[in-house]
Protein backbone atom coordinates (compact mmCIF):
# COMPACT_ATOMS: atom_id res chain seq x y z
CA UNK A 1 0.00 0.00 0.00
CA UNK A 2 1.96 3.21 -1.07
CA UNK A 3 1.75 5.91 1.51
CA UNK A 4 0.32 9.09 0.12
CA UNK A 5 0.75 11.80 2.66
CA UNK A 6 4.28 13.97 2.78
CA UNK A 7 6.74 13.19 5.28
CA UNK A 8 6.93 15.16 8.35
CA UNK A 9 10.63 16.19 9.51
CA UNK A 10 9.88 18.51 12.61
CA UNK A 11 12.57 21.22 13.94
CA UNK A 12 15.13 19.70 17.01
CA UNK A 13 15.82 22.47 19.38
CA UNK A 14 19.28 21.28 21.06
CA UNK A 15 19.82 23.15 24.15
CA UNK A 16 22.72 22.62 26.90
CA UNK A 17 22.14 19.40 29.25
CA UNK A 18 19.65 20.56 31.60
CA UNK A 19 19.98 21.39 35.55
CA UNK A 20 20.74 17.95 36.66
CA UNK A 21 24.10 17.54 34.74
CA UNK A 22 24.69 15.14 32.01
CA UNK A 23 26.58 15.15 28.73
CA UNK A 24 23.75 15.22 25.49
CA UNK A 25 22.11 18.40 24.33
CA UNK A 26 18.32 18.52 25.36
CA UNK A 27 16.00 18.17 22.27
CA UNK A 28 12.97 19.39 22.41
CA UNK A 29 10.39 19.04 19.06
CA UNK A 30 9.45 21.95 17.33
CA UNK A 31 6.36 21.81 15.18
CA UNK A 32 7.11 24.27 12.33
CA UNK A 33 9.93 24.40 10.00
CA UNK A 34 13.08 25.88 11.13
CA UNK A 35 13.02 29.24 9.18
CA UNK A 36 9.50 30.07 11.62
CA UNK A 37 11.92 30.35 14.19
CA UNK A 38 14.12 33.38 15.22
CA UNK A 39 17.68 32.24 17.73
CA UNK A 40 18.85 35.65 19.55
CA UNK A 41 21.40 36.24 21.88
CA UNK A 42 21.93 38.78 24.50
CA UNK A 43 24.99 38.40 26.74
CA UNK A 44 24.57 35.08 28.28
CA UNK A 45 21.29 34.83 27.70
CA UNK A 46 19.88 32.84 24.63
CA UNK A 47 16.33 32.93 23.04
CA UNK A 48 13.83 31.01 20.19
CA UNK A 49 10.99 32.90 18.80
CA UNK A 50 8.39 31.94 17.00
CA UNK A 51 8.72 34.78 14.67
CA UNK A 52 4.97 35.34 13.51
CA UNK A 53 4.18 35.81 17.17
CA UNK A 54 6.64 36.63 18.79
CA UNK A 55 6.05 33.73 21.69
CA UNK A 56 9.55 32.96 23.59
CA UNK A 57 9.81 29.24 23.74
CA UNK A 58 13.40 29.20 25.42
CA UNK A 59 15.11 31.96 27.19
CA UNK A 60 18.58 30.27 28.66
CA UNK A 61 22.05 29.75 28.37
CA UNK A 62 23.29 28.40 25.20
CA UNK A 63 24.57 27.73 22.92
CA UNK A 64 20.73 26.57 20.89
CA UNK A 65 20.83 25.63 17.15
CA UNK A 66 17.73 24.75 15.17
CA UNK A 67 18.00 21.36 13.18
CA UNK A 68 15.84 19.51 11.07
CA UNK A 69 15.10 16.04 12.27
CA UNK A 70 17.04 13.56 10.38
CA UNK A 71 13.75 11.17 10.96
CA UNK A 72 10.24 11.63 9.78
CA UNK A 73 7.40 11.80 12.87
């Protein structure tokens, strides 16, 4: 049965290994494409918009990079 429907590769947000230590970057799924995001940096202080509305999703230290999942969910 051929699968119709177009494949789904959601935005990774890798952050810094959260409070309790550890060695992997956090990932956290993003549901729009990469380019609806905006990464900033003030200082120590890193953020990710969603650009249309301007909603803060992270607001930490960094460094954050935006990938596309190598997998489709």
């Amino acid at each position: 049965m051929p699968i119709n429907a177009p494949w789904n590769y959601p935005t990774l947000m890798c952050t810094p290994p959260g409070e309790a230590g550890g060695v992997f970057p956090t990932e956290t799924v993003l549901p729009l494409e990469a380019e609806a995001y905006a990464v900033t940096q003030e200082g120590e202080v890193w953020r990710v918009i969603v650009k249309h509305s301007g909603e803060v999703l992270y607001a930490g230290p960094g460094p954050v990079e935006l990938v596309e999942s190598p997998a489709p969910f």
